[in-house]
PDB file of N, CA and C in Angstrom:
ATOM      1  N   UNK A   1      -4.710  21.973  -9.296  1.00  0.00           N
ATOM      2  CA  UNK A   1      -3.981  21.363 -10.391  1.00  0.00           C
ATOM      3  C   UNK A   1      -3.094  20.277  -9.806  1.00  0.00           C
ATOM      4  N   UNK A   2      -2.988  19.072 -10.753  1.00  0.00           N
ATOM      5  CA  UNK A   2      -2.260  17.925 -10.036  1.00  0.00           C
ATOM      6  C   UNK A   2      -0.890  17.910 -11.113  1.00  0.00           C
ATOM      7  N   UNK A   3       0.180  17.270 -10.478  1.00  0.00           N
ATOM      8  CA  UNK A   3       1.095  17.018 -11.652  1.00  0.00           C
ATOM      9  C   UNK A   3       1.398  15.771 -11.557  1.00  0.00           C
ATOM     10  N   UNK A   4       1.603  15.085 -12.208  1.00  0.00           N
ATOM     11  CA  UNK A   4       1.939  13.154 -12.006  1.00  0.00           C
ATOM     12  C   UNK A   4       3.315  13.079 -11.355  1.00  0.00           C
ATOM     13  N   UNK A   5       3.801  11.995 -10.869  1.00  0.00           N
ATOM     14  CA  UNK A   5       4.581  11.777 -10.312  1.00  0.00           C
ATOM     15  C   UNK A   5       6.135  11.813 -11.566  1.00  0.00           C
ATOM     16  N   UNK A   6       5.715  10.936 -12.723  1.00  0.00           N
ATOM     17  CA  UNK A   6       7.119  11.163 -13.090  1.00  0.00           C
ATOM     18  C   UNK A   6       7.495  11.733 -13.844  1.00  0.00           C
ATOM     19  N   UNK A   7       6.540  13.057 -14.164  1.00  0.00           N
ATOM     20  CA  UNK A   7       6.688  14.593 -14.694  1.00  0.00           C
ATOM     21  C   UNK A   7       6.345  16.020 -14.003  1.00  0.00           C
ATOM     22  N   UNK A   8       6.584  15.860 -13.258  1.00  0.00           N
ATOM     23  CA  UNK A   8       6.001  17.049 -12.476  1.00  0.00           C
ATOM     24  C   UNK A   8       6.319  18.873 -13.069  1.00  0.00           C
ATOM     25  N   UNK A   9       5.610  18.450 -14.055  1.00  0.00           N
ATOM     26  CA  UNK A   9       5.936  19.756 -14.548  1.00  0.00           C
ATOM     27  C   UNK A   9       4.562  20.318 -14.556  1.00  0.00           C
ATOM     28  N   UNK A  10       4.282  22.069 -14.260  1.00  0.00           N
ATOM     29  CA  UNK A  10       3.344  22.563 -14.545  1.00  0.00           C
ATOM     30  C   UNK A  10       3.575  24.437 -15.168  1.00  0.00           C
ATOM     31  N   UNK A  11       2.629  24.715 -15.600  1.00  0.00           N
ATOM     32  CA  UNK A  11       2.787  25.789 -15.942  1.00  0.00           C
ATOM     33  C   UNK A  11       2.914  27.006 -15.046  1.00  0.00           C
ATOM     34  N   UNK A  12       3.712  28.285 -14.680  1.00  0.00           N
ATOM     35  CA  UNK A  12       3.565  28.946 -14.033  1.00  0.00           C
ATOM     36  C   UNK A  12       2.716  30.158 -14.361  1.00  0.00           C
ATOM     37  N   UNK A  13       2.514  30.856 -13.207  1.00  0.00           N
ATOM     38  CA  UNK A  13       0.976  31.881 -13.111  1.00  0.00           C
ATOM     39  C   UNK A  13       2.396  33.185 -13.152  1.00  0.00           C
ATOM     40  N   UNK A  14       3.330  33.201 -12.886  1.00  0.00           N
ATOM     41  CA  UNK A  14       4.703  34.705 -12.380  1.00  0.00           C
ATOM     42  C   UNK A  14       4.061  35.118 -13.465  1.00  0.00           C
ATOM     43  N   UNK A  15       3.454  35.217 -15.167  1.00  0.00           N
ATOM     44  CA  UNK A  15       3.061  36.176 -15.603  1.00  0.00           C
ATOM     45  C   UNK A  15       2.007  36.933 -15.463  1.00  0.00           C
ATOM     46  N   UNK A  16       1.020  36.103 -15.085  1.00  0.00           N
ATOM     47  CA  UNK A  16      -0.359  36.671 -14.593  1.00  0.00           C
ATOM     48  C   UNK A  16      -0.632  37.170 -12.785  1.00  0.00           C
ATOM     49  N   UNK A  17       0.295  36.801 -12.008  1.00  0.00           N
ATOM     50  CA  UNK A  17       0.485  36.898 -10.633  1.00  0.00           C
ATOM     51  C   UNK A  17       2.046  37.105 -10.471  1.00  0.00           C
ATOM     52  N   UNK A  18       2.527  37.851 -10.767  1.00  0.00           N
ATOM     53  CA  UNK A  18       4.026  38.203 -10.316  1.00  0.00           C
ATOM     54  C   UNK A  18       4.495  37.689  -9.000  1.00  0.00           C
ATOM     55  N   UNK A  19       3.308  37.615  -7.917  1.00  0.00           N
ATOM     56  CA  UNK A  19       3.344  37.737  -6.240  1.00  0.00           C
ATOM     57  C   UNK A  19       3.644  36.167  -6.069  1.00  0.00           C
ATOM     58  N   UNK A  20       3.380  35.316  -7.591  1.00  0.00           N
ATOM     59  CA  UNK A  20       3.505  34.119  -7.208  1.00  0.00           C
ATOM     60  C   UNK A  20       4.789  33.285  -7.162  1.00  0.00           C
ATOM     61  N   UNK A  21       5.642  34.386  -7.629  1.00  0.00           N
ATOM     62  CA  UNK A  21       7.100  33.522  -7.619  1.00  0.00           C
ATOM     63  C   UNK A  21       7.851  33.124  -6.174  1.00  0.00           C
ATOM     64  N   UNK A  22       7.196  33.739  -5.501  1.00  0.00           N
ATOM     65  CA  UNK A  22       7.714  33.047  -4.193  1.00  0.00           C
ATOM     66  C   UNK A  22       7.579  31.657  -3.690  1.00  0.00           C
ATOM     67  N   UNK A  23       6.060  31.471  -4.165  1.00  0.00           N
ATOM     68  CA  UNK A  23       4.904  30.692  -4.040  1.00  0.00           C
ATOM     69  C   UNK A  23       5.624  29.424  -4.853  1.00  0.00           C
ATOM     70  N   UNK A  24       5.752  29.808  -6.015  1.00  0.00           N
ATOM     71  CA  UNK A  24       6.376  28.594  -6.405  1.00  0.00           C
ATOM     72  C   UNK A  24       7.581  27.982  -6.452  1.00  0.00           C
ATOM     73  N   UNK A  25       8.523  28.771  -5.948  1.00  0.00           N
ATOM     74  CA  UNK A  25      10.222  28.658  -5.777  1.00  0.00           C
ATOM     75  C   UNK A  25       9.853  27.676  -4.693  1.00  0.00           C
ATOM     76  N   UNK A  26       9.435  28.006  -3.472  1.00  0.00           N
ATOM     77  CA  UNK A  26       9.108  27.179  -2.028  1.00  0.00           C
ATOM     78  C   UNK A  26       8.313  25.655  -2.710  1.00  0.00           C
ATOM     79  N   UNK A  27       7.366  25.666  -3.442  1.00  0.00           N
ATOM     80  CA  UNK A  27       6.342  24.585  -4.126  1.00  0.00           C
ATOM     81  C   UNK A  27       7.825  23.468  -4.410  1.00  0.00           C
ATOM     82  N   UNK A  28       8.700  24.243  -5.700  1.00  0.00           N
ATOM     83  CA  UNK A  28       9.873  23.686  -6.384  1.00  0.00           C
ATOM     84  C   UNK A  28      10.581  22.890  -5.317  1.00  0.00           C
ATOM     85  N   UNK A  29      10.943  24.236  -4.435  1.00  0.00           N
ATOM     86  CA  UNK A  29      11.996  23.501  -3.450  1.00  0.00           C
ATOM     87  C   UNK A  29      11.736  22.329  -2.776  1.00  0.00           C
ATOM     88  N   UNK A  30      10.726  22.407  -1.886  1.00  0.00           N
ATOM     89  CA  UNK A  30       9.966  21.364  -1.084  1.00  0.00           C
ATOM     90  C   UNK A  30       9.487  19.960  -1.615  1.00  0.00           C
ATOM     91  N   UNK A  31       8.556  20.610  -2.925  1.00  0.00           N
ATOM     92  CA  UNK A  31       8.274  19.332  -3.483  1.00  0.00           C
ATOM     93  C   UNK A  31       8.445  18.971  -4.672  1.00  0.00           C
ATOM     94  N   UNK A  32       9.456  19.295  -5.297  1.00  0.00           N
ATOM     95  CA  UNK A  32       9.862  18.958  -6.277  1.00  0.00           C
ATOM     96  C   UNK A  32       9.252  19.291  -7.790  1.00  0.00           C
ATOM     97  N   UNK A  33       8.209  19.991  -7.717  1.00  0.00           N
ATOM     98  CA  UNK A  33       7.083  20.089  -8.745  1.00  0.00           C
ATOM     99  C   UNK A  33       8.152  21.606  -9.979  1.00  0.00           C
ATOM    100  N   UNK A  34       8.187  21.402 -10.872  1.00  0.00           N
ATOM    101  CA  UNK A  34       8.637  22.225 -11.791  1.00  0.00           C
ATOM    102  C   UNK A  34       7.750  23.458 -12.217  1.00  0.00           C
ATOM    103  N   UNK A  35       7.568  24.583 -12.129  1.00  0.00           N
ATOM    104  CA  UNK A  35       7.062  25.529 -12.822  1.00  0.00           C
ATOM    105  C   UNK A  35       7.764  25.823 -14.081  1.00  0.00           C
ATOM    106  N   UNK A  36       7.031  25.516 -15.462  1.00  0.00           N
ATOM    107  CA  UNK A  36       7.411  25.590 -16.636  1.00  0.00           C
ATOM    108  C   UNK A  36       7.548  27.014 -16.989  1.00  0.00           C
ATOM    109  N   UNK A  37       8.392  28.021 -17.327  1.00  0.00           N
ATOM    110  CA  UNK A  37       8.029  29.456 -17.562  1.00  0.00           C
ATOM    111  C   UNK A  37       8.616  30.413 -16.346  1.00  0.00           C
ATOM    112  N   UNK A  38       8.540  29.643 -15.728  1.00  0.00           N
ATOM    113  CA  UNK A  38       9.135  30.526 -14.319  1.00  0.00           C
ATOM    114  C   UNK A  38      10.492  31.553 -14.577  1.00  0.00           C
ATOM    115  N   UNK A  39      10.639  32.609 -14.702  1.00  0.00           N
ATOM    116  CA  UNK A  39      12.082  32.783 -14.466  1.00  0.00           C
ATOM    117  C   UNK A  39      13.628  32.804 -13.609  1.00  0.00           C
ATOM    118  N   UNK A  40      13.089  32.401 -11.865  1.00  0.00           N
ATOM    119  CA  UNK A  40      14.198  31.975 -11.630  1.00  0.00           C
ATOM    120  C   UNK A  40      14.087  31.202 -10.741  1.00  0.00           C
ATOM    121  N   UNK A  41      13.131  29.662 -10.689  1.00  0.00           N
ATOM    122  CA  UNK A  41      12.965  28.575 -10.082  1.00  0.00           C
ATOM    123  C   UNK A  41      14.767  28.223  -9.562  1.00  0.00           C
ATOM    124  N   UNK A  42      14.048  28.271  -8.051  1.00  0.00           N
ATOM    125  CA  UNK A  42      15.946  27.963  -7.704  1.00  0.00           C
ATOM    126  C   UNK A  42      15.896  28.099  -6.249  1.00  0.00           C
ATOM    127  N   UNK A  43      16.518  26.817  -5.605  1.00  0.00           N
ATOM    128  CA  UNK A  43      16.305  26.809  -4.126  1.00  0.00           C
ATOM    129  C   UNK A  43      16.012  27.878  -3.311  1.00  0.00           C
ATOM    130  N   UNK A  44      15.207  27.933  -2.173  1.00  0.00           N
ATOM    131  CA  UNK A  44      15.296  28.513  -1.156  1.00  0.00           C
ATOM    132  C   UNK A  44      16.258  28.223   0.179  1.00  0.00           C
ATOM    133  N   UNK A  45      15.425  26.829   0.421  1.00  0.00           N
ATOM    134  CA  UNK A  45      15.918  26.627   1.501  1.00  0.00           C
ATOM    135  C   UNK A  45      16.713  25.198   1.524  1.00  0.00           C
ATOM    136  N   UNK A  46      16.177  23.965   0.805  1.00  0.00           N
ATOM    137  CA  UNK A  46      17.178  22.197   0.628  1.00  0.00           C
ATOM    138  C   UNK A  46      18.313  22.819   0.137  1.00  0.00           C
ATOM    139  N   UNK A  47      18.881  21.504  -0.264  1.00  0.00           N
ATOM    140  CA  UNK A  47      20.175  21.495  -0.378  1.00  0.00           C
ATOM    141  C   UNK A  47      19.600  21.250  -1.856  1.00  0.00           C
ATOM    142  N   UNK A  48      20.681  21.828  -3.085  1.00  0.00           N
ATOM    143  CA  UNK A  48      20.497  21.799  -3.949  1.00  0.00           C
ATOM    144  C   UNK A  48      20.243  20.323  -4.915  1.00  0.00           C
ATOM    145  N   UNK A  49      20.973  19.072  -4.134  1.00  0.00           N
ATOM    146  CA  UNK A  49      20.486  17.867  -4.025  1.00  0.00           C
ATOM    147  C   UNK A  49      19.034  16.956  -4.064  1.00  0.00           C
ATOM    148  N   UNK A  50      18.271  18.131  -3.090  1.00  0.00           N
ATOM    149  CA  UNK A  50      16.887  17.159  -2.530  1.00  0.00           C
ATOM    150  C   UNK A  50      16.388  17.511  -4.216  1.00  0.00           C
ATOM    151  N   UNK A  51      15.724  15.750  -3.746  1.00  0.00           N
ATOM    152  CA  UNK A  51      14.586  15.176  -4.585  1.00  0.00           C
ATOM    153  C   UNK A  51      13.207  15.946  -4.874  1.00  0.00           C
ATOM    154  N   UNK A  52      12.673  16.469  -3.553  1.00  0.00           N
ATOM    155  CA  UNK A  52      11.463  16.866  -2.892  1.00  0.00           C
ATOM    156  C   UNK A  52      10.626  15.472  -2.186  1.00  0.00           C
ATOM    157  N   UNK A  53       9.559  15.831  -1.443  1.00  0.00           N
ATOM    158  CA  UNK A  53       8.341  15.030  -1.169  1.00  0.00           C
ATOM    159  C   UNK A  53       7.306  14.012  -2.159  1.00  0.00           C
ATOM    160  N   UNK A  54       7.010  13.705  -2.722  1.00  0.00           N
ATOM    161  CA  UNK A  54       5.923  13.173  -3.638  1.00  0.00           C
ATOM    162  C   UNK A  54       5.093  12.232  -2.849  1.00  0.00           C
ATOM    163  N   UNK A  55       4.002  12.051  -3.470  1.00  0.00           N
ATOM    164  CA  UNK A  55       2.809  11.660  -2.396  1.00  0.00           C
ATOM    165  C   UNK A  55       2.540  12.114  -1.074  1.00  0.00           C
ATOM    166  N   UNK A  56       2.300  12.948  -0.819  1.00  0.00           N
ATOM    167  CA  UNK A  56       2.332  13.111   0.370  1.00  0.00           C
ATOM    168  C   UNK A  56       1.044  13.406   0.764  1.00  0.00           C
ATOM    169  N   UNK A  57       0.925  11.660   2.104  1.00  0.00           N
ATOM    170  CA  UNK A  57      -0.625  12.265   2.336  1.00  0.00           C
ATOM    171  C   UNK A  57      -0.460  12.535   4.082  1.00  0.00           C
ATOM    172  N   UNK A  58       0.652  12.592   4.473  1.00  0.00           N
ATOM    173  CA  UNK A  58       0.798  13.105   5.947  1.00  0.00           C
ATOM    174  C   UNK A  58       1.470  14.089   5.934  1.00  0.00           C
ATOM    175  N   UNK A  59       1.004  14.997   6.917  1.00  0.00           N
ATOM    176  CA  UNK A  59       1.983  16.568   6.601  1.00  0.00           C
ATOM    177  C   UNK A  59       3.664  16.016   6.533  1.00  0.00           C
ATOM    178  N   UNK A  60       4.045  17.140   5.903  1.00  0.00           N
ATOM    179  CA  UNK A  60       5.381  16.833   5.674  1.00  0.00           C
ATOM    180  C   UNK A  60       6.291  17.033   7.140  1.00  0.00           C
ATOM    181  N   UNK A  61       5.619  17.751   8.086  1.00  0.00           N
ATOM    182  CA  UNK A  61       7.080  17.151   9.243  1.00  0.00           C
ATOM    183  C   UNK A  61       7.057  15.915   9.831  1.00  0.00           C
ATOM    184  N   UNK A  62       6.137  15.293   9.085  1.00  0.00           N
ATOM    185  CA  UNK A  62       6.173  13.663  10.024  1.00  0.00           C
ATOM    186  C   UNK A  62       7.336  12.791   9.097  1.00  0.00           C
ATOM    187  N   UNK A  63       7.491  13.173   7.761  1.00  0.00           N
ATOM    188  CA  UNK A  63       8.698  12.570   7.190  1.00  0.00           C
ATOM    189  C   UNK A  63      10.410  12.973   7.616  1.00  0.00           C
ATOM    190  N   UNK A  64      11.211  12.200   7.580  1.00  0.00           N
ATOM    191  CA  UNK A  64      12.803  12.272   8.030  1.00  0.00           C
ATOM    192  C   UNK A  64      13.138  13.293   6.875  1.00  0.00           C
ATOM    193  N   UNK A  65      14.032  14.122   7.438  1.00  0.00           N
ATOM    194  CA  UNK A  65      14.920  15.152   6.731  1.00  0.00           C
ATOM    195  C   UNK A  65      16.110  15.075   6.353  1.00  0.00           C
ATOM    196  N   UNK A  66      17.137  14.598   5.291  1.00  0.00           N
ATOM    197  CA  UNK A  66      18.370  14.814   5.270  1.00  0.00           C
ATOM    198  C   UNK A  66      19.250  15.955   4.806  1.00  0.00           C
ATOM    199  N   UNK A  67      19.781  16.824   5.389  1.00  0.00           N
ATOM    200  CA  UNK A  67      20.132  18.374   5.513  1.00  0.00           C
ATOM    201  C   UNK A  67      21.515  18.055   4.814  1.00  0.00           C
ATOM    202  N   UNK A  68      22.049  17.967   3.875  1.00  0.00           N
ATOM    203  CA  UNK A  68      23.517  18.313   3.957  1.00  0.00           C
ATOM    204  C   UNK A  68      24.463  17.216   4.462  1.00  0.00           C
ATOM    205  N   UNK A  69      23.880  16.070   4.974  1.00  0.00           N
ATOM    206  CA  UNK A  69      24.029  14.675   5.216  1.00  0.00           C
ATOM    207  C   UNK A  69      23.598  14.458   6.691  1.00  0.00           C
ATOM    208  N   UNK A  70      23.475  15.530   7.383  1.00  0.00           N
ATOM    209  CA  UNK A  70      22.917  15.129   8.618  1.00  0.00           C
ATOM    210  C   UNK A  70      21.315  14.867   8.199  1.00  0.00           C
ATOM    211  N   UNK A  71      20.954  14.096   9.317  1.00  0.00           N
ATOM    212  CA  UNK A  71      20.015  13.239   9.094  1.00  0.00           C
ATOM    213  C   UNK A  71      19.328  13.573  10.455  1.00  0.00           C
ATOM    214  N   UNK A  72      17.284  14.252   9.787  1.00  0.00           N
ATOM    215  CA  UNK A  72      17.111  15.003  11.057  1.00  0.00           C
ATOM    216  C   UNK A  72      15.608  14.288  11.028  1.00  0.00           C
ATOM    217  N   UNK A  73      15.491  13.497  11.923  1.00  0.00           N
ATOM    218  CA  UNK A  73      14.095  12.528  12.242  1.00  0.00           C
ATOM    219  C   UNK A  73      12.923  13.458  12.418  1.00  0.00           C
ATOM    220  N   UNK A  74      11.576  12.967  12.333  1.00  0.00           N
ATOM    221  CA  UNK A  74      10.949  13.458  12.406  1.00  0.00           C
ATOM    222  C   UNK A  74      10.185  13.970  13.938  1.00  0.00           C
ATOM    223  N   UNK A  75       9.517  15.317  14.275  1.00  0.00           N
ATOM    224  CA  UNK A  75       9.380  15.553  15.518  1.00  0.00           C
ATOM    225  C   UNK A  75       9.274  14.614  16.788  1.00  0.00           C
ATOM    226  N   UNK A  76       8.143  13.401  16.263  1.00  0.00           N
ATOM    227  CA  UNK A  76       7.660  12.252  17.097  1.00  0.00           C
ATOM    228  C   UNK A  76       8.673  11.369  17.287  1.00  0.00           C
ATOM    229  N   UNK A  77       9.633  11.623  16.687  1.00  0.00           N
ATOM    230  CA  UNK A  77      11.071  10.639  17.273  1.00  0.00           C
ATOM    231  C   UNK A  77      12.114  11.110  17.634  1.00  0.00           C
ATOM    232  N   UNK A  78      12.244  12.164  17.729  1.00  0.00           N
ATOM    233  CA  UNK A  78      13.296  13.340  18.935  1.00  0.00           C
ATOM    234  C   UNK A  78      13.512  12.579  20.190  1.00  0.00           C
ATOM    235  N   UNK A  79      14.087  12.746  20.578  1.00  0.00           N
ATOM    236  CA  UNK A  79      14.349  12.183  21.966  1.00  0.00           C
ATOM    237  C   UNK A  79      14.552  13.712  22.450  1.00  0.00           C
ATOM    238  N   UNK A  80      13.779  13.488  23.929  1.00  0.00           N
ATOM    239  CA  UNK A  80      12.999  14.553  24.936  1.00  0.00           C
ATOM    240  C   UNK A  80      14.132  15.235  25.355  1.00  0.00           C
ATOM    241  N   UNK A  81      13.904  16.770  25.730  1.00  0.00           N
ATOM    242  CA  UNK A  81      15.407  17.320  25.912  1.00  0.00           C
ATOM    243  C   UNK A  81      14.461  17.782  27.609  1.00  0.00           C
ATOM    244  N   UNK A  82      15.667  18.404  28.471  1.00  0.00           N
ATOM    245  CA  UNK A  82      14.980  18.765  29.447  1.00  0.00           C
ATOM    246  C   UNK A  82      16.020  20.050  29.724  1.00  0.00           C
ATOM    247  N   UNK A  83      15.481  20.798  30.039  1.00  0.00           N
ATOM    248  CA  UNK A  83      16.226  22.175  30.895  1.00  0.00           C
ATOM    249  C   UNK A  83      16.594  21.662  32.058  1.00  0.00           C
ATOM    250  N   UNK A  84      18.215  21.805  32.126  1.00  0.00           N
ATOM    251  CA  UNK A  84      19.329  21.617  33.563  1.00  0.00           C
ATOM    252  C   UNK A  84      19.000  23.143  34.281  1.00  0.00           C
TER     253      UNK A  84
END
């Protein structure tokens, strides 16, 4: 199932799959997508702020993270740590 970009609403399965409310709280959180019906769509893990992802055709840790205002680049631009 697809949802468009400037409605991302879809219907949720929590009545027919109970097991799925996890499934879609994480979906919500991450990428922004709405489960219509859900009963308690509500962060896991962003900041109650984030937008989510949309379009996404590269896995999502290659995009920049902003946590709470720190600002956390993506793996391939870390600068190299070394054990003293």
């Amino acid at each position: 199932m697809s949802a468009p970009d400037g409605d991302p609403h879809i219907p949720t399965l929590y009545g027919v799959y109970p097991t799925s409310d996890w499934h879609e709280r994480e979906t919500y959180d991450f990428f922004g997508i709405i489960f219509d019906g859900h009963p308690s769509l509500a962060r896991i893990e962003m900041p109650d702020d984030w937008q989510g992802i949309r379009n996404v055709r590269l896995p999502a840790w290659r995009h920049p993270v902003e946590y709470k205002g720190a600002q956390i680049p993506p793996p391939d631009e870390r600068r190299a740590t070394t054990d003293v």
